[in-house]
N, C-alpha and C. Protein backbone atom coordinates (compact mmCIF):
# COMPACT_ATOMS: atom_id res chain seq x y z
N UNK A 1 52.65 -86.63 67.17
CA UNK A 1 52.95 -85.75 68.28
C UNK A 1 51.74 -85.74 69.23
N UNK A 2 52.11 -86.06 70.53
CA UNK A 2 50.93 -85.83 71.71
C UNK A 2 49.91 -84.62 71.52
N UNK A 3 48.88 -84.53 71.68
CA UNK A 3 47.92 -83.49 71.89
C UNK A 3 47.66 -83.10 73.36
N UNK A 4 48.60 -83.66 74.34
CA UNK A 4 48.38 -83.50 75.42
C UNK A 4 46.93 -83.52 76.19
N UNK A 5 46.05 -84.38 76.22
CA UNK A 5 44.67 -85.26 76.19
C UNK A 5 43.54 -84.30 75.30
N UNK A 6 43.81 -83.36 74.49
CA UNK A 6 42.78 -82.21 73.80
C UNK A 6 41.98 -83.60 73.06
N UNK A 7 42.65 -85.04 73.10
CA UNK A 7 41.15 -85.88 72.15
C UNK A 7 40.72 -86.60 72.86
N UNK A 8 41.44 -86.80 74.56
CA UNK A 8 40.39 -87.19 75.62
C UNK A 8 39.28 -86.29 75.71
N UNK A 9 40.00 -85.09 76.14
CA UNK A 9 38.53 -84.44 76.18
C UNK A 9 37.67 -83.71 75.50
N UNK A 10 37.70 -84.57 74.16
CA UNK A 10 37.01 -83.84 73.26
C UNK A 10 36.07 -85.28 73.18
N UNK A 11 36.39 -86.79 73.50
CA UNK A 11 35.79 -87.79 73.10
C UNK A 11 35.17 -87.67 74.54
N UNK A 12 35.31 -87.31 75.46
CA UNK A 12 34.58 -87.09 76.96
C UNK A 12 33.25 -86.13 76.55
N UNK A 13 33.98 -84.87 75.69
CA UNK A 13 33.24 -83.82 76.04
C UNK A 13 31.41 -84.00 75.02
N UNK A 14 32.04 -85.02 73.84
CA UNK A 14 31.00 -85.55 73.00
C UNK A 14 30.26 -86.71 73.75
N UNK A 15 30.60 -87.60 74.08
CA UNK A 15 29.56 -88.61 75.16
C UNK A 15 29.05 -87.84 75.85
N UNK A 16 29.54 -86.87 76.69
CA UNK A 16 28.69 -86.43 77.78
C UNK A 16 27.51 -85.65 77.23
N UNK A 17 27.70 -85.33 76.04
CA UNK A 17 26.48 -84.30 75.60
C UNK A 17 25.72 -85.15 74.18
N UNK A 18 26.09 -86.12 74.49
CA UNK A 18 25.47 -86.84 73.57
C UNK A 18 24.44 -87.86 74.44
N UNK A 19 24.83 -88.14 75.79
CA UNK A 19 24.11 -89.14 76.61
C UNK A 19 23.25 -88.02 78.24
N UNK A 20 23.74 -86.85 77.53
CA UNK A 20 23.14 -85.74 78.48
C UNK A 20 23.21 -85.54 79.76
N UNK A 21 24.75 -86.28 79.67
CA UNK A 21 25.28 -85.89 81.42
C UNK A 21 26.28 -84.80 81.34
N UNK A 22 26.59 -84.71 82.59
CA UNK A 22 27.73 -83.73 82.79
C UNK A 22 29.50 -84.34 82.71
N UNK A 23 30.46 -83.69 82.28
CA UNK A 23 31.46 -84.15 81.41
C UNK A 23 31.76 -84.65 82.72
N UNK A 24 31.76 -84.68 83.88
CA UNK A 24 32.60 -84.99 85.02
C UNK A 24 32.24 -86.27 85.44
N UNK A 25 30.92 -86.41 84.41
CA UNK A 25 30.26 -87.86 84.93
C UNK A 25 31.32 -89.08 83.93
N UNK A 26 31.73 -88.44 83.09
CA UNK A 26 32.68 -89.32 81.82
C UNK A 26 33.96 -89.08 82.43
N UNK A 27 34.79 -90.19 82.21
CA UNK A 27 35.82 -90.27 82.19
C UNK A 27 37.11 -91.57 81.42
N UNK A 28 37.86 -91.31 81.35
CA UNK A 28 39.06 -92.05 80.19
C UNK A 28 39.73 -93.26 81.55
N UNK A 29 39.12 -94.11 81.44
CA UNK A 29 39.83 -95.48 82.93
C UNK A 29 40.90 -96.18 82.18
N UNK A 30 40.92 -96.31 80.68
CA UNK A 30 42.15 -97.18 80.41
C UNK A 30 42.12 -96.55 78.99
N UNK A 31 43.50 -96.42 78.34
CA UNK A 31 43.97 -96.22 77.04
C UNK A 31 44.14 -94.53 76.57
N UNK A 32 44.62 -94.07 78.08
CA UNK A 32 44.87 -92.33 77.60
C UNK A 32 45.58 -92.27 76.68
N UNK A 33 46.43 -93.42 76.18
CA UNK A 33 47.17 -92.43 75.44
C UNK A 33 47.44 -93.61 74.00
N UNK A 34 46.59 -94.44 74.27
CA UNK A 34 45.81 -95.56 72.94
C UNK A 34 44.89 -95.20 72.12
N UNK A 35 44.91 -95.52 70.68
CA UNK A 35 43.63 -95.40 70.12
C UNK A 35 42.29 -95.82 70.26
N UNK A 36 42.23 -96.92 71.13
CA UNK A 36 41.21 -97.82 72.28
C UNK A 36 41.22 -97.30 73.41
N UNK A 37 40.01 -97.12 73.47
CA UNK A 37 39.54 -95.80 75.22
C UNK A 37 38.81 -96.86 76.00
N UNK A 38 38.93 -97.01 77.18
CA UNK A 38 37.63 -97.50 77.59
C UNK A 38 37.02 -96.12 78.70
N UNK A 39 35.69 -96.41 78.63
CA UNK A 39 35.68 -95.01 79.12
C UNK A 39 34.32 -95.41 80.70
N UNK A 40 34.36 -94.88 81.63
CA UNK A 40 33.41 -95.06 82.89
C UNK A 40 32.57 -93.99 82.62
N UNK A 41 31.61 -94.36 82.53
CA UNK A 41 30.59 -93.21 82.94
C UNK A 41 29.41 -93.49 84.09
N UNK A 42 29.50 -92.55 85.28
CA UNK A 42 28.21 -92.59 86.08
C UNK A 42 27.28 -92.03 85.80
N UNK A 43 26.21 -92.74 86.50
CA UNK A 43 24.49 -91.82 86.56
C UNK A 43 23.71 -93.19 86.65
N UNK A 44 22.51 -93.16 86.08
CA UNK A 44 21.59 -94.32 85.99
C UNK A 44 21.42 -95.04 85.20
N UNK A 45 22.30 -96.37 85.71
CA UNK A 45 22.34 -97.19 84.68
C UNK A 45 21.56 -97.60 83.61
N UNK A 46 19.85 -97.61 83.97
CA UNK A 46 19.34 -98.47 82.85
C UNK A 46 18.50 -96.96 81.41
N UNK A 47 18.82 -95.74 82.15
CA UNK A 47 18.65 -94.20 81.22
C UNK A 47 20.03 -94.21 80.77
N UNK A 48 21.12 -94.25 80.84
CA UNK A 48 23.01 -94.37 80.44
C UNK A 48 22.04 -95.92 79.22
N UNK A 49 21.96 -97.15 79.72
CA UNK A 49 21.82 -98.16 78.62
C UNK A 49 20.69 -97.45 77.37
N UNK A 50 20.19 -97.01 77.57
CA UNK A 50 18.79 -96.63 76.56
C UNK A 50 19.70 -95.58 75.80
N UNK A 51 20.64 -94.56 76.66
CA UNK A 51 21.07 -93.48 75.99
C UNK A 51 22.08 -94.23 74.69
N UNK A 52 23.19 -94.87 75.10
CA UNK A 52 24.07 -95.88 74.37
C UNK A 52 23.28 -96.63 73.32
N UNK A 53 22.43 -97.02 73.63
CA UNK A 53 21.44 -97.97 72.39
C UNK A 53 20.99 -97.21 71.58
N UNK A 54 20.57 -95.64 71.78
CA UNK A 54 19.84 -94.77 70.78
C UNK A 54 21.28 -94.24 70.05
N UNK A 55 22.35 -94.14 70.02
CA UNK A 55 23.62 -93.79 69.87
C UNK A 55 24.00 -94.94 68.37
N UNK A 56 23.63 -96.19 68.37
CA UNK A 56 24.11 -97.18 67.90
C UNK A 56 23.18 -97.71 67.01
C-alpha cells in the first residue's frame, strides 16, 4: 500500500541532515514511486562530494 511519499521524505529528510543542508536543497528527480531513487541535491559541489564520501 502507497505511503503517499512519507519514505520520500523521510529519505530526503535523512540526506539533508546527514550532508547538512536544508531539505529543500534534496530532492526525489526519478523513482518516486520505485525502490531506486535518484536523488538531486544542490549547494557546493566539491563540500556535497566530501560530505557523500564521509557517508560511505
Amino acid at each position: 500500500m502507497p505511503d503517499k511519499g512519507k519514505a520520500n521524505a523521510a529519505v530526503v529528510a535523512l540526506l539533508a541532515r546527514a550532508l547538512g543542508v536544508p531539505k529543500s536543497a534534496v530532492s526525489v528527480s526519478s523513482g518516486e514511486t520505485s525502490r531506486f531513487k535518484t536523488l538531486s541535491i544542490s549547494g557546493d559541489g566539491p563540500a556535497l562530494a566530501t560530505g557523500i564520501e564521509a557517508l560511505g
